[in-house]
Structure formats: C-alpha cells, structure tokens
Protein backbone atom coordinates (compact mmCIF):
# COMPACT_ATOMS: atom_id res chain seq x y z
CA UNK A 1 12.39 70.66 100.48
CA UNK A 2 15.81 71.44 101.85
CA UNK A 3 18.80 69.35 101.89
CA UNK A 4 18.43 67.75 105.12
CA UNK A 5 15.17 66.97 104.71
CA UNK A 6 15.87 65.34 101.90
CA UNK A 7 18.15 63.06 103.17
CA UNK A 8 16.38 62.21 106.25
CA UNK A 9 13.28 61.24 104.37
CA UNK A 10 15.82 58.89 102.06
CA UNK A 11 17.81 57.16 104.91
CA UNK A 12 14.38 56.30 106.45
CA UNK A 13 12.87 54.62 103.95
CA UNK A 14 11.58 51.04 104.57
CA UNK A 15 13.66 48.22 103.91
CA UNK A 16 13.03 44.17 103.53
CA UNK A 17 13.16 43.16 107.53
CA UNK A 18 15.79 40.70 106.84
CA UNK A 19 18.14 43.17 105.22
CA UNK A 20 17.54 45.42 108.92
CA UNK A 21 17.91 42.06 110.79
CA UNK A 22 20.97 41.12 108.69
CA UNK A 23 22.47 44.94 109.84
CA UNK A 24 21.81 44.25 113.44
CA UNK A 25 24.07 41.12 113.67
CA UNK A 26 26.68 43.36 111.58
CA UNK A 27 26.15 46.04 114.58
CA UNK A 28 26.43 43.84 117.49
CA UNK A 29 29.89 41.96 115.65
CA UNK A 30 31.08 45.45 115.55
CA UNK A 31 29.86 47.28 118.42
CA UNK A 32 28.98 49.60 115.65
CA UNK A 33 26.94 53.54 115.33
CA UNK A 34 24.92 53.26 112.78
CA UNK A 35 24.86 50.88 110.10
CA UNK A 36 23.93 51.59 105.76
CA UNK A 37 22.65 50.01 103.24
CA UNK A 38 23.06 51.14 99.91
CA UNK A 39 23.53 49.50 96.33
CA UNK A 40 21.25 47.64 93.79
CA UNK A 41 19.57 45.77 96.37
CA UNK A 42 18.21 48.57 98.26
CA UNK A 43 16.69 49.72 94.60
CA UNK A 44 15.36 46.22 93.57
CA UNK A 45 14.42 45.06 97.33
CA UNK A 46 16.09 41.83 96.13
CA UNK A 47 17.52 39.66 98.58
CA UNK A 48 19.77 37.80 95.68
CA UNK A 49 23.25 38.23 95.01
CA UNK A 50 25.16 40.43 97.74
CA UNK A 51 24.09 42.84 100.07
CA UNK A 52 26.62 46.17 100.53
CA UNK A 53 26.49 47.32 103.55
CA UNK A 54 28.75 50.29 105.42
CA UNK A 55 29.25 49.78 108.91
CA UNK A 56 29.88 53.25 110.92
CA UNK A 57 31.97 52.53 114.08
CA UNK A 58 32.89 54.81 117.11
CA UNK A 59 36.54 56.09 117.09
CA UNK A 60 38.96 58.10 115.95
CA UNK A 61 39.49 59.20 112.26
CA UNK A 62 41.36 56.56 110.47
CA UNK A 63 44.80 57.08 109.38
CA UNK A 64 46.08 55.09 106.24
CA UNK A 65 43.83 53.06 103.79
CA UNK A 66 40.01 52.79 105.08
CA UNK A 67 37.85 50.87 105.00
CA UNK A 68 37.90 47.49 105.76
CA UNK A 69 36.03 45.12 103.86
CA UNK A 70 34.73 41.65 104.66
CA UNK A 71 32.06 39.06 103.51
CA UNK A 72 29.46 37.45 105.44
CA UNK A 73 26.88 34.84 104.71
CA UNK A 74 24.01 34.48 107.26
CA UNK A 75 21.41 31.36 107.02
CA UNK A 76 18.06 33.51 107.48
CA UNK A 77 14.37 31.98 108.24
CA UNK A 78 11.01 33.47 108.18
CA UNK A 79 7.59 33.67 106.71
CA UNK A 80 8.73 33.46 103.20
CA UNK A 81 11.14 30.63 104.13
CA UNK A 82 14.46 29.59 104.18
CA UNK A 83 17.54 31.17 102.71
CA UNK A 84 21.12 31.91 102.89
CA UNK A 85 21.77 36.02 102.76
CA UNK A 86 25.48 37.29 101.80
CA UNK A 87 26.93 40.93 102.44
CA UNK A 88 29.58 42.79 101.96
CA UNK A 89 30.86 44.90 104.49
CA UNK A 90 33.08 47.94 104.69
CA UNK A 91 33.87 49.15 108.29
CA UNK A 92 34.93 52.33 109.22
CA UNK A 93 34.99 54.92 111.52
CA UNK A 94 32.03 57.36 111.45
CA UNK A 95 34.63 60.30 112.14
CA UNK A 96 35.96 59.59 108.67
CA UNK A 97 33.06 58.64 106.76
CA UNK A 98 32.05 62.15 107.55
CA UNK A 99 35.34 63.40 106.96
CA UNK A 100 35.56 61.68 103.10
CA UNK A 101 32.07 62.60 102.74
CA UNK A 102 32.87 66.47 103.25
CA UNK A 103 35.80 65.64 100.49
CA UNK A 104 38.90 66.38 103.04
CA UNK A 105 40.48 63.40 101.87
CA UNK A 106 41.70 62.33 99.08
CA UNK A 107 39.08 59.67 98.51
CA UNK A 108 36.47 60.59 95.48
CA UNK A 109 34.18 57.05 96.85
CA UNK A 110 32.28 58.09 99.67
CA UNK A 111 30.64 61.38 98.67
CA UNK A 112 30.03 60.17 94.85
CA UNK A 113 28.63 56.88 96.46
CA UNK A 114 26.54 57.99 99.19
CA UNK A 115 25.21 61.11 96.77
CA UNK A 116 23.28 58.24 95.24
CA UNK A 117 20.24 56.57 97.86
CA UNK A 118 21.60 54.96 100.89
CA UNK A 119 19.13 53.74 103.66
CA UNK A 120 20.06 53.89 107.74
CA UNK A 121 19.25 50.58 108.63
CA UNK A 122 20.57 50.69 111.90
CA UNK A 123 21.45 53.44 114.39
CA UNK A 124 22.62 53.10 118.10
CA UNK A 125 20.66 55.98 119.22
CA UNK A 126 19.05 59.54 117.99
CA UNK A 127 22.67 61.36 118.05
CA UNK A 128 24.28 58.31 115.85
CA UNK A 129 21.44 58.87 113.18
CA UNK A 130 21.71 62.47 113.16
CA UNK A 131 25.80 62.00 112.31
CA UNK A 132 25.14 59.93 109.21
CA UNK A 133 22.61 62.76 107.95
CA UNK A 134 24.50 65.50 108.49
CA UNK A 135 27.42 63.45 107.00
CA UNK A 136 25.10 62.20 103.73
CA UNK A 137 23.88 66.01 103.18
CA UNK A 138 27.58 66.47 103.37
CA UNK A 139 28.44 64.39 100.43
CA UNK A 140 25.83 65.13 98.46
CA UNK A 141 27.05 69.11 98.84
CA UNK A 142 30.52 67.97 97.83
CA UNK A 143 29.12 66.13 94.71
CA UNK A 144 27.34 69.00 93.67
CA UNK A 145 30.38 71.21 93.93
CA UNK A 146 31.86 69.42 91.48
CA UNK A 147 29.17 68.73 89.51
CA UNK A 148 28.86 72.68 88.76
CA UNK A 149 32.28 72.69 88.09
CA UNK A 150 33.05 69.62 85.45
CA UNK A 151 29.56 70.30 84.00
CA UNK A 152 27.83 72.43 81.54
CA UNK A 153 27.34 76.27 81.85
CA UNK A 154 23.46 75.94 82.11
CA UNK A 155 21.63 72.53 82.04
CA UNK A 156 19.24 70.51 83.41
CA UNK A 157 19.90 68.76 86.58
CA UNK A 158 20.87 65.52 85.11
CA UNK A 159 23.00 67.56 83.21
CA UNK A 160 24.98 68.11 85.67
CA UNK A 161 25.14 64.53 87.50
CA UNK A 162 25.97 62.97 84.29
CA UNK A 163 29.51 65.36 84.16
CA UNK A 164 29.82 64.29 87.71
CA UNK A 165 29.58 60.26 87.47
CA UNK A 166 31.65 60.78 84.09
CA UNK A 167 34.20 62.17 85.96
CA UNK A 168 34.50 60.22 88.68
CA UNK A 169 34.46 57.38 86.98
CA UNK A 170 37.46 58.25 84.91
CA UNK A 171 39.60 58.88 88.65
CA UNK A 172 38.85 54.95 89.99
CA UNK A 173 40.09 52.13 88.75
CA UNK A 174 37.15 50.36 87.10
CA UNK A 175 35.45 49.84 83.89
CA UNK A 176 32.24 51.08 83.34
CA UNK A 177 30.09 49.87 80.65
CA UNK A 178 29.20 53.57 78.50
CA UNK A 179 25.93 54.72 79.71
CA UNK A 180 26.33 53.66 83.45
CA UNK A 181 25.72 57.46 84.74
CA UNK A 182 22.27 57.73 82.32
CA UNK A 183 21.11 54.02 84.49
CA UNK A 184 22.29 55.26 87.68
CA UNK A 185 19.97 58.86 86.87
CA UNK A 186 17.04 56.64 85.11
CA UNK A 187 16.98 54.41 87.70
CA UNK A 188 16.80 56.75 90.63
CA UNK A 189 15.09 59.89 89.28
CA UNK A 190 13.16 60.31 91.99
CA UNK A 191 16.13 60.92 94.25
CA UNK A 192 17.68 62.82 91.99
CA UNK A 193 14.81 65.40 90.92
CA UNK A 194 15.45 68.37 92.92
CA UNK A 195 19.06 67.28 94.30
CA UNK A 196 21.00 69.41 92.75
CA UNK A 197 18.82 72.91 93.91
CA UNK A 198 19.06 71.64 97.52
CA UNK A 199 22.49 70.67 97.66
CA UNK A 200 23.61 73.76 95.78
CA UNK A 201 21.87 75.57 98.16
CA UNK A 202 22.66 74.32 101.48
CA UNK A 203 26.59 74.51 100.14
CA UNK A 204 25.99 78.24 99.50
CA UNK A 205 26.84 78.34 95.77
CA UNK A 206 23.92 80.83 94.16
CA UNK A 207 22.28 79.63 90.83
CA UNK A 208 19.72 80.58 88.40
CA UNK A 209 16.69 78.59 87.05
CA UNK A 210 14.80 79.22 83.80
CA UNK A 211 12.06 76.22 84.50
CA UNK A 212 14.33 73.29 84.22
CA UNK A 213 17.24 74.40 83.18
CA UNK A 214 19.62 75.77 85.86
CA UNK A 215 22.64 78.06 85.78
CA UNK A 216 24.99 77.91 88.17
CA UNK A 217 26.72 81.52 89.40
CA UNK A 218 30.15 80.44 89.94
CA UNK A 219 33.04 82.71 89.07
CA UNK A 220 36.18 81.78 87.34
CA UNK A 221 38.44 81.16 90.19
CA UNK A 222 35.56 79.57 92.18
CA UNK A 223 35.50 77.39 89.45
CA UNK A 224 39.12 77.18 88.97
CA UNK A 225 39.45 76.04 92.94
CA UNK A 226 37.59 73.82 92.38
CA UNK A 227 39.09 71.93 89.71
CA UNK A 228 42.35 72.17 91.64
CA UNK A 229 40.99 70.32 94.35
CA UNK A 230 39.34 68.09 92.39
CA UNK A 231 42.47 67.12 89.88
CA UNK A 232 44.73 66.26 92.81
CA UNK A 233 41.82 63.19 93.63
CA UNK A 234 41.75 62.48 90.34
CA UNK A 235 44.70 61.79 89.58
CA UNK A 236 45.68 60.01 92.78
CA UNK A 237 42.53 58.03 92.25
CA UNK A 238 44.01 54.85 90.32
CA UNK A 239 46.69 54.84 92.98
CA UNK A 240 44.38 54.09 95.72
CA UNK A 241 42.22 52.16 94.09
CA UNK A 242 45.03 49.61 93.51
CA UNK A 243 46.73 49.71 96.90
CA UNK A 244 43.30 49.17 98.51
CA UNK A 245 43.23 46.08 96.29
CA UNK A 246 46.51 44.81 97.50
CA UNK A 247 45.18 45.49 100.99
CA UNK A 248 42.34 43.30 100.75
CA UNK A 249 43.71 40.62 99.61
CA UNK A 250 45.68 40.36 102.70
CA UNK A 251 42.80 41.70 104.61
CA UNK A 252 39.54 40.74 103.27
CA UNK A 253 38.16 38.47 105.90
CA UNK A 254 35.59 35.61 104.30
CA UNK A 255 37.63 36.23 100.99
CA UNK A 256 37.29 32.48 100.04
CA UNK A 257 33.52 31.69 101.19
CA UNK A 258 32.83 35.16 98.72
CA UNK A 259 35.16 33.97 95.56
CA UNK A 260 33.86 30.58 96.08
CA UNK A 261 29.85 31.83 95.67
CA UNK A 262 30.89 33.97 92.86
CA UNK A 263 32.64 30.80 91.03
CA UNK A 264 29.34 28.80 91.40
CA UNK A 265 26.96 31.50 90.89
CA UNK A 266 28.72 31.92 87.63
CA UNK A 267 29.84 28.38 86.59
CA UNK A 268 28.14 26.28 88.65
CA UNK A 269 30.90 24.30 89.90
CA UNK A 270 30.79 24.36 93.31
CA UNK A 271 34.38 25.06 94.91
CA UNK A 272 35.01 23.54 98.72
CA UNK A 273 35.87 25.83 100.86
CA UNK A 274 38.75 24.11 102.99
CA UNK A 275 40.39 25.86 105.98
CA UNK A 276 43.52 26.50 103.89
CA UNK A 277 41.82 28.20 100.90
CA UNK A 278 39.69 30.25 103.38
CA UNK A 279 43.34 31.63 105.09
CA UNK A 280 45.14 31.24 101.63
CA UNK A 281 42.83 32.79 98.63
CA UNK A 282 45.51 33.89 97.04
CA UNK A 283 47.20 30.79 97.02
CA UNK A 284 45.38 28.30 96.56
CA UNK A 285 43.73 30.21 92.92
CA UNK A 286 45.61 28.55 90.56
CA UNK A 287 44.42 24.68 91.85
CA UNK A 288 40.65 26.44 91.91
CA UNK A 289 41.76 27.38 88.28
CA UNK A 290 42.86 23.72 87.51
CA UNK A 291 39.35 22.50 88.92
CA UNK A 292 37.43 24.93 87.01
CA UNK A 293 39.58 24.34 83.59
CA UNK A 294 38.82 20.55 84.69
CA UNK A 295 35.46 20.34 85.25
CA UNK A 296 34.55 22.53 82.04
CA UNK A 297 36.83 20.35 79.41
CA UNK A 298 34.43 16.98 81.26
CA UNK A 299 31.33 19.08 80.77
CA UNK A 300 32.54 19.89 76.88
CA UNK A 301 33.33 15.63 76.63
C-alpha cells in the first residue's frame, strides 16, 4: 500500500461521535480547516482524562513560536449519558503545520508526533482534507529520513523507529520513562507495520529487504546531510521547548479551569476557580499551594 494510502485510510478511521462533535464546536470557535485528533485517547477510545486535539486554521505561515494552546471543557449529553469532556487544543495555521511537518523548521514535534496515528475529525471541505494528508505523508517521510539515518545499518522496521523516538526524545525538553518508544511501537503496531517501506519510498531513498529485515541504501554524505540537519534541531530543541513554556503561561487560555482538574483528579481537593486565578495562574499558585499543603496536613490529623 503506498504512503498516501496509508495515511488516508488512518485519518479516516472512526472515532467516538462525541470526540467528532467535541471537534466541530472547536471548528466553528475557530473558523478552522480541518481539525485532528491524535493521542492516547484516539488509541483507547476513552473519553477520560483530556482530549488533544490540533486545530488547522486558514492563513498565512506563522512567524515566531506556534502553536497556540488552550483548554476547553464542554458539558456533553447523549445515549450513554451525561458528562463533562476536556481538550486540549493547539491552533495553528495549516500552512505551517505542513511546513513543520516537511521538517523546514526548526521544530522536531510535528513530524515525530503526527508520524504516530492521528485521525481527521473534521475537515471544511474535500481540498482541506486532502492538505492534512499530503501534510501527514509529509511527516511521516521526514521521520523516516531520520530514522535511516540515527538508526542501525540493517534492521527491522521497529528498528529503526526505536533510533528515531530515542532521538527525538533526547532534543525536547521532557522526561521519558525508559521504554516509552518500545509502548509507543507495541501499542500501535499495526500502524507501524509497513511504515517505514512506504515512507522510504515515497521520499525516494532506495532500500533493501531480506524478509524483515531492511537495509537502507544511503551513502555517506546522504547520511552525513542528514545528520547536519538534524543536529541543528536537536540542539535548539530544549531552547524552544522552554520558551514555548514561558509563552503559555502568558498565553494559555483556560490555564486555571485545566490546573484546577489536574489538582483534583490527582488529590482530590477540589480548587475554585475564581475570576482572578482563571486571569492570574501564575499568581495565585502559591495560595493553591497553601490550600493543598492545608487540606492534606487535616486529612493526615
């Protein structure tokens, strides 16, 4: 099955209705293109906990830090009954999502997310839908670039994806428990059988296969390109990891409502959600502190 094929079979899988509902309020706020869902929940079908979701707008190509990420919470009703559903949302434009995806920025998120599944939950029309594919086979061609490159001399596929995630987890600035890129492959095999021979293929780069095991026929300075491209993202990596961080906590909009869940999810203790701590999460931390600290030496008593 070729790349594209691939990838339009994956972004049209079927999702839980009120995960596609949830994406068309997201798409109306935002007057949006198309709208993804990717993540944990989209592998478990779970409504619990919080729904990612990418929200592709119309526009221009972004210039400075992308994207912008907010938090909404969205009482939902149907057959199964009554519940409260919470997202998080980056928005960008779709020019740039594409652009990331095809690794001409310096951002290492977008292709090495969206090489894992991602579903189109929404799409304004035919032309919107075709973007995001063409921008998804995109990614998933820039992964496997890399993969070739940071990985083994012959190997089997996971092989491969397991240099990949290894590496890229090493450029952002989070801690992954050891063994996250064997989950991430054991958890999704059957999006990942087969990846690796379409994606090398539709980006051009020739291999060999000896039943499972393939060998990628890259030369030295194909290779070597490579790894230039790849260590200037790597080691800018940390850097925008922690300025996108002190972005959103200027930026984040529902910041509060979101901190406050996590709190009582984790705790129990539910936290009010005033006006002030909404505008102010910053701020008004270290009296949520004092509550928590509070509350847990009563509990103790």
């Amino acid at each position: 099955m070729s790349l594209r094929a691939r990838v339009g079979a994956a972004l049209s899988r079927e999702v839980d209705p009120a995960v596609t509902a949830f994406a068309a309020r997201l798409a109306d706020e935002a007057d949006a293109l198309a709208v993804l869902f990717y993540g944990s929940n989209l592998r478990t079908g779970s409504r619990e906990g919080v729904i990612d979701f990418y929200v592709l707008t119309d526009g221009e190509p972004e210039k400075g830090l992308w994207p912008t990420v907010s938090y909404r919470e969205w009482d939902h009703a149907d057959d199964t009954g009554a519940e409260t559903l919470r997202a998080k949302i980056a928005t960008m434009t779709l020019a740039k999502f594409a652009e990331a995806a095809r690794g001409e920025t310096i951002d290492t998120t977008i292709w090495a997310r969206f090489v894992q599944p991602s579903a189109l939950v929404w799409q304004k029309d035919e032309m919107a839908g075709e973007r995001v594919g063409i921008a998804i086979a995109a990614a998933a061609i820039t992964a496997s670039r890399l993969a070739v490159a940071v990985g083994p001399d012959s190997g089997v596929e996971d092989d491969f994806w397991r240099a990949l995630f290894r590496a890229t987890y090493r450029a952002e600035l989070r801690v992954e428990k050891p063994g996250r890129e064997d989950s991430i492959l054991t958890l999704n095999a059957s999006h990942f059988d087969g990846l690796l021979p379409a994606a090398l293929e539709a980006g051009g780069i020739p291999y060999g296969r000896d039943g499972d095991v393939l060998t990628p026929r890259i030369t030295r300075a194909e290779r070597a390109a490579v790894l230039k491209w790849w260590d200037k993202r790597r080691r800018l990596g940390k850097t925008l990891n922690v300025a996108r961080l002190m972005r959103a906590t200027r930026t984040f909009d529902g910041a509060g409502r979101y901190a406050a869940w996590k709190i009582e999810r984790h705790t129990g203790i539910e936290i009010e959600v005033t006006p002030w701590r909404e505008k102010h999460p910053i701020l008004s931390a270290p009296a949520v502190a004092f509550r928590l600290w509070r509350e847990k030496r009563k509990n103790r008593g």
